[in-house]
N, C-alpha and C. Protein backbone atom coordinates (compact mmCIF):
# COMPACT_ATOMS: atom_id res chain seq x y z
N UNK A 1 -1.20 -88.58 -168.20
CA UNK A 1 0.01 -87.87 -167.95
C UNK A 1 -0.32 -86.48 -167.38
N UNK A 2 0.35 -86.09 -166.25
CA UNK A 2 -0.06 -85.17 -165.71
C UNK A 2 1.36 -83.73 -165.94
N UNK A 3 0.60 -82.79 -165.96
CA UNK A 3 1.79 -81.55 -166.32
C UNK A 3 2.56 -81.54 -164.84
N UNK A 4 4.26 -81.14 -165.03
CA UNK A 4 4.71 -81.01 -163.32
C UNK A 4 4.53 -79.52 -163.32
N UNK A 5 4.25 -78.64 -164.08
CA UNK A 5 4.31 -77.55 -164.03
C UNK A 5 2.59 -76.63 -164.75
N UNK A 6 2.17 -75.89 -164.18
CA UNK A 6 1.25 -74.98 -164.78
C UNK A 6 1.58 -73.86 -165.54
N UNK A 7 1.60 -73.62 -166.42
CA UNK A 7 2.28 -72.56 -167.11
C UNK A 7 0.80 -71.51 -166.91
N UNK A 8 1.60 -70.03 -166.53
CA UNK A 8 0.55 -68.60 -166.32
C UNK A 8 0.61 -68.13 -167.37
N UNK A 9 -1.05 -67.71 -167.25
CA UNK A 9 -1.48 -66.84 -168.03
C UNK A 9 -0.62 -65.19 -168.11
N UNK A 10 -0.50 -64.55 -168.80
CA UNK A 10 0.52 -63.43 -169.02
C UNK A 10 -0.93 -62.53 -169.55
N UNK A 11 -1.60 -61.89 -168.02
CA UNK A 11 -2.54 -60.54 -168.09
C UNK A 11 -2.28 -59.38 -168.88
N UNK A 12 -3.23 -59.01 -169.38
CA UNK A 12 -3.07 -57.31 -169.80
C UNK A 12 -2.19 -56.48 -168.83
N UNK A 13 -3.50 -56.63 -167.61
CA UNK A 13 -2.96 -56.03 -166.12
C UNK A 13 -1.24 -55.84 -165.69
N UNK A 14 -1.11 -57.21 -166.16
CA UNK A 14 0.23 -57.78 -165.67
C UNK A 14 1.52 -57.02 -166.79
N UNK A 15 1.35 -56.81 -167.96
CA UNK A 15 1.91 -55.83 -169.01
C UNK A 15 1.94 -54.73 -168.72
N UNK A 16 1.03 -54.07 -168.69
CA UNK A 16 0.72 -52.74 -168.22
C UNK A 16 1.20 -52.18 -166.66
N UNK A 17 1.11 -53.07 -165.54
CA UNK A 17 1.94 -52.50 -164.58
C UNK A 17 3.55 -52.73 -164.45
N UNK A 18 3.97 -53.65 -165.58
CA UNK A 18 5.49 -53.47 -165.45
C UNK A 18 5.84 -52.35 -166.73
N UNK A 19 5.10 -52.20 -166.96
CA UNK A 19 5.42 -51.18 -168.51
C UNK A 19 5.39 -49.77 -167.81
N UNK A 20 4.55 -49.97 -166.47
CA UNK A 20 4.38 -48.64 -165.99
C UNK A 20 5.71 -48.65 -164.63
N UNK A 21 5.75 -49.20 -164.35
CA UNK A 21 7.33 -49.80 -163.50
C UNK A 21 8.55 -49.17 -164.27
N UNK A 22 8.45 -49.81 -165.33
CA UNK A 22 10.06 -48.88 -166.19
C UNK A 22 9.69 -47.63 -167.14
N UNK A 23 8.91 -47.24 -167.05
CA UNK A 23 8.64 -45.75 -167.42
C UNK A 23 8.86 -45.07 -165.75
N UNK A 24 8.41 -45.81 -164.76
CA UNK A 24 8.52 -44.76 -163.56
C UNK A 24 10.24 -44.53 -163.40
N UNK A 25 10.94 -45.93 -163.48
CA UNK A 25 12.18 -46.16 -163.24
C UNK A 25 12.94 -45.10 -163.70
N UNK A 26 12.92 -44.96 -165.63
CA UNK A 26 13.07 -44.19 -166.62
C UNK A 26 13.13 -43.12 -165.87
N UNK A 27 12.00 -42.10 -165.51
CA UNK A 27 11.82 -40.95 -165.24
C UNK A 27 12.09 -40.50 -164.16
N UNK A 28 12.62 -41.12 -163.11
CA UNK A 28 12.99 -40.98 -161.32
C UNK A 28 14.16 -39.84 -161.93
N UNK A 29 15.33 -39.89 -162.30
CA UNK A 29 16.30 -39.49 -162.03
C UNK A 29 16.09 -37.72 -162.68
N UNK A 30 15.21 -37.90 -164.06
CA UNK A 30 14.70 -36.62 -164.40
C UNK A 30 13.92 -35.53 -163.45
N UNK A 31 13.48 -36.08 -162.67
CA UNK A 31 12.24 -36.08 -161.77
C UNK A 31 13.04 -35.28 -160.79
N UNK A 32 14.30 -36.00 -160.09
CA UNK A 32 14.45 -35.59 -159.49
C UNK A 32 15.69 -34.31 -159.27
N UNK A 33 16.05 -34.51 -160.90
CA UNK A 33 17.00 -33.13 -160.87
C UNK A 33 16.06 -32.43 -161.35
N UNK A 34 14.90 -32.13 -161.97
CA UNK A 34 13.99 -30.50 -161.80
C UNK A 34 13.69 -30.32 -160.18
N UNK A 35 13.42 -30.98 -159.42
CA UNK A 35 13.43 -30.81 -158.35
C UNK A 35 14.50 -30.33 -157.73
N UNK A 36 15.66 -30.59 -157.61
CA UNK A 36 17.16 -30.14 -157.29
C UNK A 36 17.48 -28.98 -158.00
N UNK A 37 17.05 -28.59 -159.78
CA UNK A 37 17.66 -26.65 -159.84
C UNK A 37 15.91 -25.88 -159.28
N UNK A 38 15.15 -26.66 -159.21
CA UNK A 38 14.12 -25.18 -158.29
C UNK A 38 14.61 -25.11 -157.35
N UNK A 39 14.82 -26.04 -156.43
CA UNK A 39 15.79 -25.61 -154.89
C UNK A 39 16.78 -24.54 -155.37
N UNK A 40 17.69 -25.09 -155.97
CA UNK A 40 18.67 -24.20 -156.46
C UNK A 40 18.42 -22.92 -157.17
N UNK A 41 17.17 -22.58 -157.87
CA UNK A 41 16.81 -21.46 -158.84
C UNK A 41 16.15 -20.21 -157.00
N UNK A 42 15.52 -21.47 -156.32
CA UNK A 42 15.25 -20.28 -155.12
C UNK A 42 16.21 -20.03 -154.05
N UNK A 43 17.33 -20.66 -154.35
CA UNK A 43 18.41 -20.09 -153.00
C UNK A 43 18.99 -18.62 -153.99
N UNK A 44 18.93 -18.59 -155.72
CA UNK A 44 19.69 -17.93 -156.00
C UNK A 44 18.92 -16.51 -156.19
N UNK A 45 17.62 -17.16 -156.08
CA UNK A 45 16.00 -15.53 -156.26
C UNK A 45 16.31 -15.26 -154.92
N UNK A 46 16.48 -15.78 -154.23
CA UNK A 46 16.05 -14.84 -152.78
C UNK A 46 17.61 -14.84 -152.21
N UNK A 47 18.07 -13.99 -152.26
CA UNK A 47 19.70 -14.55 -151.62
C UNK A 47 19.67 -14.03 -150.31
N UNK A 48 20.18 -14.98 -149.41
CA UNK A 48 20.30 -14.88 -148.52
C UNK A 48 21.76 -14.10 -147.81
N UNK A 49 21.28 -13.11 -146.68
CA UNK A 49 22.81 -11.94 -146.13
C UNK A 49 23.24 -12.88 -145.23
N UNK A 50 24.59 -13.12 -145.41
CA UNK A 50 25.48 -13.80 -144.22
C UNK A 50 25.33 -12.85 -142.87
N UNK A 51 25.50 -13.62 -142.08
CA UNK A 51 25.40 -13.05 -140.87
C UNK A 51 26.79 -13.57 -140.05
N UNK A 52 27.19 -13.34 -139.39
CA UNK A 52 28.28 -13.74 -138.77
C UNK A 52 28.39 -14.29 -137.19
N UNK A 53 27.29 -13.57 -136.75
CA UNK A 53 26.93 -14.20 -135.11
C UNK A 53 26.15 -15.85 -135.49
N UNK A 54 25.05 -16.00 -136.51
CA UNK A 54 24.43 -17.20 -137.03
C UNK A 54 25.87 -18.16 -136.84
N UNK A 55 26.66 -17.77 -138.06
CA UNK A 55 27.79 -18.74 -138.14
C UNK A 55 28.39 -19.42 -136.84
N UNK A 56 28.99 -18.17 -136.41
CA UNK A 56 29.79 -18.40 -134.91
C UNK A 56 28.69 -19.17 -133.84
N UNK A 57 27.42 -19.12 -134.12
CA UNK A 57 26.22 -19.93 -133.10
C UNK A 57 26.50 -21.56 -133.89
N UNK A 58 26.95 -21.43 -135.48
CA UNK A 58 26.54 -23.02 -135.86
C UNK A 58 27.93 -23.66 -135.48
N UNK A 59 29.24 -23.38 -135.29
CA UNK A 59 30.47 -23.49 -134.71
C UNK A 59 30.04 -24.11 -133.40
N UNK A 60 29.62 -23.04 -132.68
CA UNK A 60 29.06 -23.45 -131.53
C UNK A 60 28.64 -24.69 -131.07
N UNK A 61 27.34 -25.13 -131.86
CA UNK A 61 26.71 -26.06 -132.32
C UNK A 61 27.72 -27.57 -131.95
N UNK A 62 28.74 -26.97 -133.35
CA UNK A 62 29.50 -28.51 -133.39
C UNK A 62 30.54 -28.34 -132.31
N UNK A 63 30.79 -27.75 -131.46
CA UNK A 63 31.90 -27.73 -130.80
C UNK A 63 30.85 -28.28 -129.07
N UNK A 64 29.54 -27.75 -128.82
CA UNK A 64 28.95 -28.59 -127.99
C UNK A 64 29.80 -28.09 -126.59
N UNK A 65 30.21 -27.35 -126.68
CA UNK A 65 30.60 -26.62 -125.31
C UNK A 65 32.37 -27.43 -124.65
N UNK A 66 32.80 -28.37 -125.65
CA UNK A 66 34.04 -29.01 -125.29
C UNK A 66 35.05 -27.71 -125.56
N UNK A 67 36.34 -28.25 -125.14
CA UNK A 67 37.20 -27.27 -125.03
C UNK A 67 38.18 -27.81 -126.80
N UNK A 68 38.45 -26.92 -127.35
CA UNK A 68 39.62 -27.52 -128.41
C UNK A 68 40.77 -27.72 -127.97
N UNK A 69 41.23 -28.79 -128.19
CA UNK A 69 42.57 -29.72 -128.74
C UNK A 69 43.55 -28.51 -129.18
N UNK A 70 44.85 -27.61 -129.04
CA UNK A 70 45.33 -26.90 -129.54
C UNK A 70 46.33 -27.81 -130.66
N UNK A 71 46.51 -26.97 -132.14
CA UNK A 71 47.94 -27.38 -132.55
C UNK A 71 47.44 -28.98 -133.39
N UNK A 72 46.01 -29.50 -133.15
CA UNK A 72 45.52 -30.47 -133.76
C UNK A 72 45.48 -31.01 -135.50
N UNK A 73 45.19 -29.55 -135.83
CA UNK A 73 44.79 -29.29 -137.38
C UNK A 73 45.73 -28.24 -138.03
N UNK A 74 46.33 -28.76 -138.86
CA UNK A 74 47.08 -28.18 -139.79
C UNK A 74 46.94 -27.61 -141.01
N UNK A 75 46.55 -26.47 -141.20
CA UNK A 75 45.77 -25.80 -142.28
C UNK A 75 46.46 -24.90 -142.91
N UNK A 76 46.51 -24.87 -144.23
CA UNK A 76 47.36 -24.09 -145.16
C UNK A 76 46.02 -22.92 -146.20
N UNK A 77 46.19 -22.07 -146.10
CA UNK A 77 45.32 -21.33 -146.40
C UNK A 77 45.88 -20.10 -147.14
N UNK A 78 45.34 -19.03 -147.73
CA UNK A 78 46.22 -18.20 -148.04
C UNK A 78 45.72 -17.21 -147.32
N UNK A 79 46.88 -15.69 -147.55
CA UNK A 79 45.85 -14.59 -146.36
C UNK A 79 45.20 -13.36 -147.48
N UNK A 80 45.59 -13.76 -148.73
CA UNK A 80 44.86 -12.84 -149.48
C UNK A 80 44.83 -13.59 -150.59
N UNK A 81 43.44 -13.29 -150.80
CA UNK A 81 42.68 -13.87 -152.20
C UNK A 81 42.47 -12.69 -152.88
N UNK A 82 43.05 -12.44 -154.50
CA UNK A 82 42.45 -11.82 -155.42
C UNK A 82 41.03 -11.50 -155.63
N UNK A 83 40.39 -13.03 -155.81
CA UNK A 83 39.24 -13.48 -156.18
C UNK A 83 38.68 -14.52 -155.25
N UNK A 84 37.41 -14.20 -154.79
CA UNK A 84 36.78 -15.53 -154.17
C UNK A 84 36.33 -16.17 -155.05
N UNK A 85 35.85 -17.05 -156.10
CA UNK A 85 35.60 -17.39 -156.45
C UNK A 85 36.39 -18.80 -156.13
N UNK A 86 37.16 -19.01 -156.18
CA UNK A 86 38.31 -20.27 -156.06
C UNK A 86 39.41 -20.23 -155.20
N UNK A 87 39.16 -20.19 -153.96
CA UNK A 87 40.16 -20.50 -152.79
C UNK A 87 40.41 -21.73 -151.98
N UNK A 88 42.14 -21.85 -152.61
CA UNK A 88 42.57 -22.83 -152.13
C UNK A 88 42.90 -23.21 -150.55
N UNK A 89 42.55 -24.74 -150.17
CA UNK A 89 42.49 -24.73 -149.18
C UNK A 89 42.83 -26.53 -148.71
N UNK A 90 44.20 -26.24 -147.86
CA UNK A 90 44.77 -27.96 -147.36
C UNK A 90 44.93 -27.78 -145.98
N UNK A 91 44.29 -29.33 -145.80
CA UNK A 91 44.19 -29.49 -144.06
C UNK A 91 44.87 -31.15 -144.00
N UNK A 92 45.06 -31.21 -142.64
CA UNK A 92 45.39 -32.43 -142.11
C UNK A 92 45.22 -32.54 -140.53
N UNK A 93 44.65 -33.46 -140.04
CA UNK A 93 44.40 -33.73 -138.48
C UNK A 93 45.25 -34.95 -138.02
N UNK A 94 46.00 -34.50 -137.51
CA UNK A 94 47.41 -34.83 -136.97
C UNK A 94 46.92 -35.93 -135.62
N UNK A 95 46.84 -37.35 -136.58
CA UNK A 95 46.77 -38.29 -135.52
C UNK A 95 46.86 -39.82 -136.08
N UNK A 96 47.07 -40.84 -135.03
CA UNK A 96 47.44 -41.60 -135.47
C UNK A 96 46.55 -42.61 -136.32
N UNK A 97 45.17 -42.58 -136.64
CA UNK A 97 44.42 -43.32 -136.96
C UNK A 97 44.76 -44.98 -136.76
N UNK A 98 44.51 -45.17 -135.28
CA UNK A 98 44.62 -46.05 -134.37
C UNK A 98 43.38 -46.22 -133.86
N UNK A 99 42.76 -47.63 -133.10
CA UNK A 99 41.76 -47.24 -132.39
C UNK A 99 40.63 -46.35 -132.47
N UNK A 100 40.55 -45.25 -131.64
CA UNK A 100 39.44 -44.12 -131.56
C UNK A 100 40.50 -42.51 -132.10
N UNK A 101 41.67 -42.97 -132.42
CA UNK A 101 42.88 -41.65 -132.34
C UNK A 101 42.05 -41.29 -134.10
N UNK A 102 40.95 -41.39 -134.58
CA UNK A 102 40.96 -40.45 -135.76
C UNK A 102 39.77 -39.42 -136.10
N UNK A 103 39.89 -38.46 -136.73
CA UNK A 103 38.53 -37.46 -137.24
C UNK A 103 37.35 -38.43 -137.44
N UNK A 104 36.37 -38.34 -136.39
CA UNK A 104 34.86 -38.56 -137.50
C UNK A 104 34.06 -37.80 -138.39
N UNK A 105 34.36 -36.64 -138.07
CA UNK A 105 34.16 -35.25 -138.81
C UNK A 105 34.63 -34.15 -139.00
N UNK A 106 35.27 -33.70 -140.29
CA UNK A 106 35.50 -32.06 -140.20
C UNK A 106 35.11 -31.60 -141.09
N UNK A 107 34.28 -29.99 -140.54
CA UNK A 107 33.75 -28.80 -140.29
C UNK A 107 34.27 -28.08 -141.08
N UNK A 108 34.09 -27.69 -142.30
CA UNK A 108 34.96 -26.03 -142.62
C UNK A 108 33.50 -25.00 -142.88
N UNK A 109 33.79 -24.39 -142.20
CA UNK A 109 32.86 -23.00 -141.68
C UNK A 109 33.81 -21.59 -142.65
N UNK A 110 32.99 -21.02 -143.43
CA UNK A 110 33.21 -19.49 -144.15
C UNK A 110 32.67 -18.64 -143.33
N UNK A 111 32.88 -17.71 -142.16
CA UNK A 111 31.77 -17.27 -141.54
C UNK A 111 31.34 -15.73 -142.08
N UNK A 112 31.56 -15.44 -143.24
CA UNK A 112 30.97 -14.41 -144.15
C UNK A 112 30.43 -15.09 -145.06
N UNK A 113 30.07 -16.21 -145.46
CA UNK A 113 29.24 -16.64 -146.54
C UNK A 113 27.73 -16.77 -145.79
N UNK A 114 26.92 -16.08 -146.80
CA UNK A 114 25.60 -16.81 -146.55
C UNK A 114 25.24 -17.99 -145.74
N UNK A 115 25.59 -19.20 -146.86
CA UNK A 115 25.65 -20.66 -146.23
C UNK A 115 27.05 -20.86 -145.69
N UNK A 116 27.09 -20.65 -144.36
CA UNK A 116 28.87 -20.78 -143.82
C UNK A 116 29.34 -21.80 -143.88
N UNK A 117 28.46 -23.00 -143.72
CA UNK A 117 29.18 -24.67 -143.85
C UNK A 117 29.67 -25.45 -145.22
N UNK A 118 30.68 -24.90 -145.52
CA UNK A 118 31.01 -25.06 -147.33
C UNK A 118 31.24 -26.52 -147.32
N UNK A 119 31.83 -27.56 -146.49
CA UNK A 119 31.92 -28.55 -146.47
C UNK A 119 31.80 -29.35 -145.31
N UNK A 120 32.04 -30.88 -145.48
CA UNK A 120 31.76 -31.11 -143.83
C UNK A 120 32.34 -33.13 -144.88
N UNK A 121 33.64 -33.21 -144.19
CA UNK A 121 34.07 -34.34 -144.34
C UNK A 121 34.10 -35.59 -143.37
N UNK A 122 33.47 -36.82 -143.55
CA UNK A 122 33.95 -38.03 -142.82
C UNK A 122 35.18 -38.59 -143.15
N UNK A 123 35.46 -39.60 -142.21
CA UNK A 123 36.27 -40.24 -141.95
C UNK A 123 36.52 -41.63 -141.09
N UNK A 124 37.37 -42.64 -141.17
CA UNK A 124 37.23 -43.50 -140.51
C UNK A 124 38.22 -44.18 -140.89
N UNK A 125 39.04 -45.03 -139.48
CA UNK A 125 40.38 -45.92 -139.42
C UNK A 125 40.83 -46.41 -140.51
N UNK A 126 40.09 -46.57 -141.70
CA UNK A 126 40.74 -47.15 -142.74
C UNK A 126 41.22 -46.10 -144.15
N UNK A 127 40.87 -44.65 -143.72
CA UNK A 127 41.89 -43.65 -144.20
C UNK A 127 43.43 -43.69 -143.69
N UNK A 128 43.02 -44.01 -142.72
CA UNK A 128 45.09 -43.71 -142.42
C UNK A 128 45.63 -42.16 -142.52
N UNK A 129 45.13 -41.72 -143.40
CA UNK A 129 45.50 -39.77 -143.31
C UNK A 129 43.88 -39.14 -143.67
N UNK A 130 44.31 -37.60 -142.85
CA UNK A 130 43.05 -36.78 -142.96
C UNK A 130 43.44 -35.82 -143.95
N UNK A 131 44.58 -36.14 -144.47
CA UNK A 131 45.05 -34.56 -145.57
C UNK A 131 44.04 -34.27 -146.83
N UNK A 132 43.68 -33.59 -146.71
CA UNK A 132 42.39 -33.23 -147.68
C UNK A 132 42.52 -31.94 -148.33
N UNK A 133 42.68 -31.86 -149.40
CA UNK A 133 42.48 -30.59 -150.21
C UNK A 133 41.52 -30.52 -150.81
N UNK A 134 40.72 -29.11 -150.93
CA UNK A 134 39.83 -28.66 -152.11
C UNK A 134 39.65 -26.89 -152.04
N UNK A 135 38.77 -26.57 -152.99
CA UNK A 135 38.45 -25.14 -153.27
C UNK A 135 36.93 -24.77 -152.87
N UNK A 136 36.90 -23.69 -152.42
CA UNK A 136 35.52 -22.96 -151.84
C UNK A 136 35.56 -21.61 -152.37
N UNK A 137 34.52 -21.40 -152.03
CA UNK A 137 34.17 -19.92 -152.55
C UNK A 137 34.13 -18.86 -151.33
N UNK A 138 34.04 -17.86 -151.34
CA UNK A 138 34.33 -17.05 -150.27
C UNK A 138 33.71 -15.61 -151.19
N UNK A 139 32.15 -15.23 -150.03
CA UNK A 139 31.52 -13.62 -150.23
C UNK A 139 32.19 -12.21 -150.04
N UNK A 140 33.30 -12.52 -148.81
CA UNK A 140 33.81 -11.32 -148.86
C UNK A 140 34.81 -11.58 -147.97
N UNK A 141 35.63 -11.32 -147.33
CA UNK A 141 36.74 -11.16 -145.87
C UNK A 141 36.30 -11.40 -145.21
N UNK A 142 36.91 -12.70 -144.48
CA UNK A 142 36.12 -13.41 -143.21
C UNK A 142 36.99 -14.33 -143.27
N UNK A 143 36.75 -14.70 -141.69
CA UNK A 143 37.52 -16.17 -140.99
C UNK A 143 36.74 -17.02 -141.47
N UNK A 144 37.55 -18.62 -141.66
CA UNK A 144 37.69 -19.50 -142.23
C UNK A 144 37.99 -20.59 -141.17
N UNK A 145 36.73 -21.48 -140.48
CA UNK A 145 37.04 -21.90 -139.18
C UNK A 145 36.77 -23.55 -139.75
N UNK A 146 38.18 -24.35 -139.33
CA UNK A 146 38.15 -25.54 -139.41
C UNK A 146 37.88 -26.42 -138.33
N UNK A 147 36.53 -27.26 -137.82
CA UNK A 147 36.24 -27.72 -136.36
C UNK A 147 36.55 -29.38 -137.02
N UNK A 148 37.13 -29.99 -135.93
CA UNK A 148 37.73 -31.94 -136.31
C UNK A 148 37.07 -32.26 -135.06
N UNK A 149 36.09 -33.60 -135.21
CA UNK A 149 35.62 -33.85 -134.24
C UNK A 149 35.79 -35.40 -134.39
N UNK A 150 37.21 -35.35 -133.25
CA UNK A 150 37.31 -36.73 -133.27
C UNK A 150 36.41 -38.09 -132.39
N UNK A 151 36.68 -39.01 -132.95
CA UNK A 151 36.07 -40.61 -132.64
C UNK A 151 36.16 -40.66 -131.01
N UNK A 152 37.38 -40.21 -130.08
CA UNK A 152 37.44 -40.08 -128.54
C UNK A 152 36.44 -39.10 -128.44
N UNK A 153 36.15 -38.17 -129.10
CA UNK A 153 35.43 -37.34 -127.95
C UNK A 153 35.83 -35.94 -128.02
N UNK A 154 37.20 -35.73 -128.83
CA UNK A 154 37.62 -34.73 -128.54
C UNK A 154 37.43 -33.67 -129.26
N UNK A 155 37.69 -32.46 -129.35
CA UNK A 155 37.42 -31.66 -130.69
C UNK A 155 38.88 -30.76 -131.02
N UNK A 156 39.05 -30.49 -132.56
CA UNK A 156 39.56 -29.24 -132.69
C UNK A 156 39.41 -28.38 -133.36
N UNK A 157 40.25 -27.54 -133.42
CA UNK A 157 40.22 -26.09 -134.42
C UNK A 157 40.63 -25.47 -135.28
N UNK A 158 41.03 -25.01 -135.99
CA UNK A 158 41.90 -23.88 -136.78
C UNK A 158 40.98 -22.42 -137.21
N UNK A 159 41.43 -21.43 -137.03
CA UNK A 159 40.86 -20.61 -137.75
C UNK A 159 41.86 -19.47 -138.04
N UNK A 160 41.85 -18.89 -139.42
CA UNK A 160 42.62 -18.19 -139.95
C UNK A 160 41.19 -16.86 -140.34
N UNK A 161 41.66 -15.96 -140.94
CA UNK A 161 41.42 -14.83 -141.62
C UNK A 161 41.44 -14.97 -142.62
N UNK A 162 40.97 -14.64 -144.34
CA UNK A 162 41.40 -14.63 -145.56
C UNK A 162 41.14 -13.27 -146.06
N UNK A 163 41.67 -12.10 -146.67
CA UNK A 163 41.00 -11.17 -147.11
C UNK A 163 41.26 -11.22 -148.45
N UNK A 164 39.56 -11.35 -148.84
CA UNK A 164 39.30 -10.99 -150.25
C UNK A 164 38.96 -10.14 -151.11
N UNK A 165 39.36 -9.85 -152.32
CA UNK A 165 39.61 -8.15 -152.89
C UNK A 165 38.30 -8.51 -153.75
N UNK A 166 38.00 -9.22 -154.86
CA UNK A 166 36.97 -9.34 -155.04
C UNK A 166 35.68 -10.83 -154.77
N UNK A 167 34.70 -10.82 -154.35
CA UNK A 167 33.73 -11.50 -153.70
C UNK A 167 33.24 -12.16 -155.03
N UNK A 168 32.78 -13.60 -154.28
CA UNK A 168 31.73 -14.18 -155.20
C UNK A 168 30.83 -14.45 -154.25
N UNK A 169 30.03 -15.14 -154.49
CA UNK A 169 29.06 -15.71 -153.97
C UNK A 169 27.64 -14.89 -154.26
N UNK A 170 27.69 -14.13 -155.48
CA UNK A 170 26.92 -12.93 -155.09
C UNK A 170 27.34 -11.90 -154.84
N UNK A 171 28.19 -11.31 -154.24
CA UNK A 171 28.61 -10.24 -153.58
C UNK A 171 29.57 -9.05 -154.05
């Protein structure tokens, strides 16, 4: 009578590298948030001065020399903040999400913050709306530039002013 099957031997070797497999597994995610607050412990040791021509060059950047879309983006903002720390902020890109008619990307640029690109949202035909709210922080008084760069090709804009009485970000 012959076996249909060989049954394996179960190695030391063979213990020991899956034992070392879920200890690595285990420890990835630890691993990689000490890695994520030193990034974070050195953006906050060395702080970096906003510049405002930088900003208006990274605008630049995403706008790629096209002309803006007027009247595209609908942005509700306020014109004076108490406090930066928490400024509210609602947009919508006014289109039909049809075809190529929707945002593949929008841009919100602080151009007095240090890091000016506070957010940067996708999108795609199966949103149906671009209305998006959230809160940012804001270093001091400065325009607040919203760039939509739609799926055709096209781009747009908003930019308002906010003046803020007291700064966060540092400041």
């Amino acid at each position: 009578m012959k076996p249909s099957a060989e049954r394996k031997a179960v190695s030391r070797r063979g213990v020991l590298a899956s034992a070392g497999v879920l200890m690595a597994s285990w420890a990835l995610p630890a691993w990689a948030e000490g890695i994520r607050n030193r990034v974070s412990m050195f953006r906050r040791t060395f702080p970096v001065q906003p510049d405002v021509a930088d900003a208006e060059h990274l605008v630049g950047i995403v706008l790629r020399g096209r002309e803006p879309v007027p009247d595209l983006i609908d942005l509700k903002l306020p014109l004076l903040a108490e406090n930066g720390d928490s400024i509210p902020l609602t947009f919508d890109v006014s289109c039909g999400f049809e075809g190529s008619d929707y945002p593949k990307t929008v841009h919100v640029f602080v151009l007095g913050n240090p890091f000016p690109e506070v957010a940067r949202y996708h999108y795609g035909p199966w949103n149906g709306s671009a209305l998006t709210e959230m809160r940012f922080r804001m270093r001091q008084t400065s325009d607040v530039v919203l760039v939509a760069e739609m799926a055709d090709g096209r781009v747009a804009m908003a930019r308002q002013n906010v003046e803020v009485l007291l700064g966060a970000c540092g400041g």
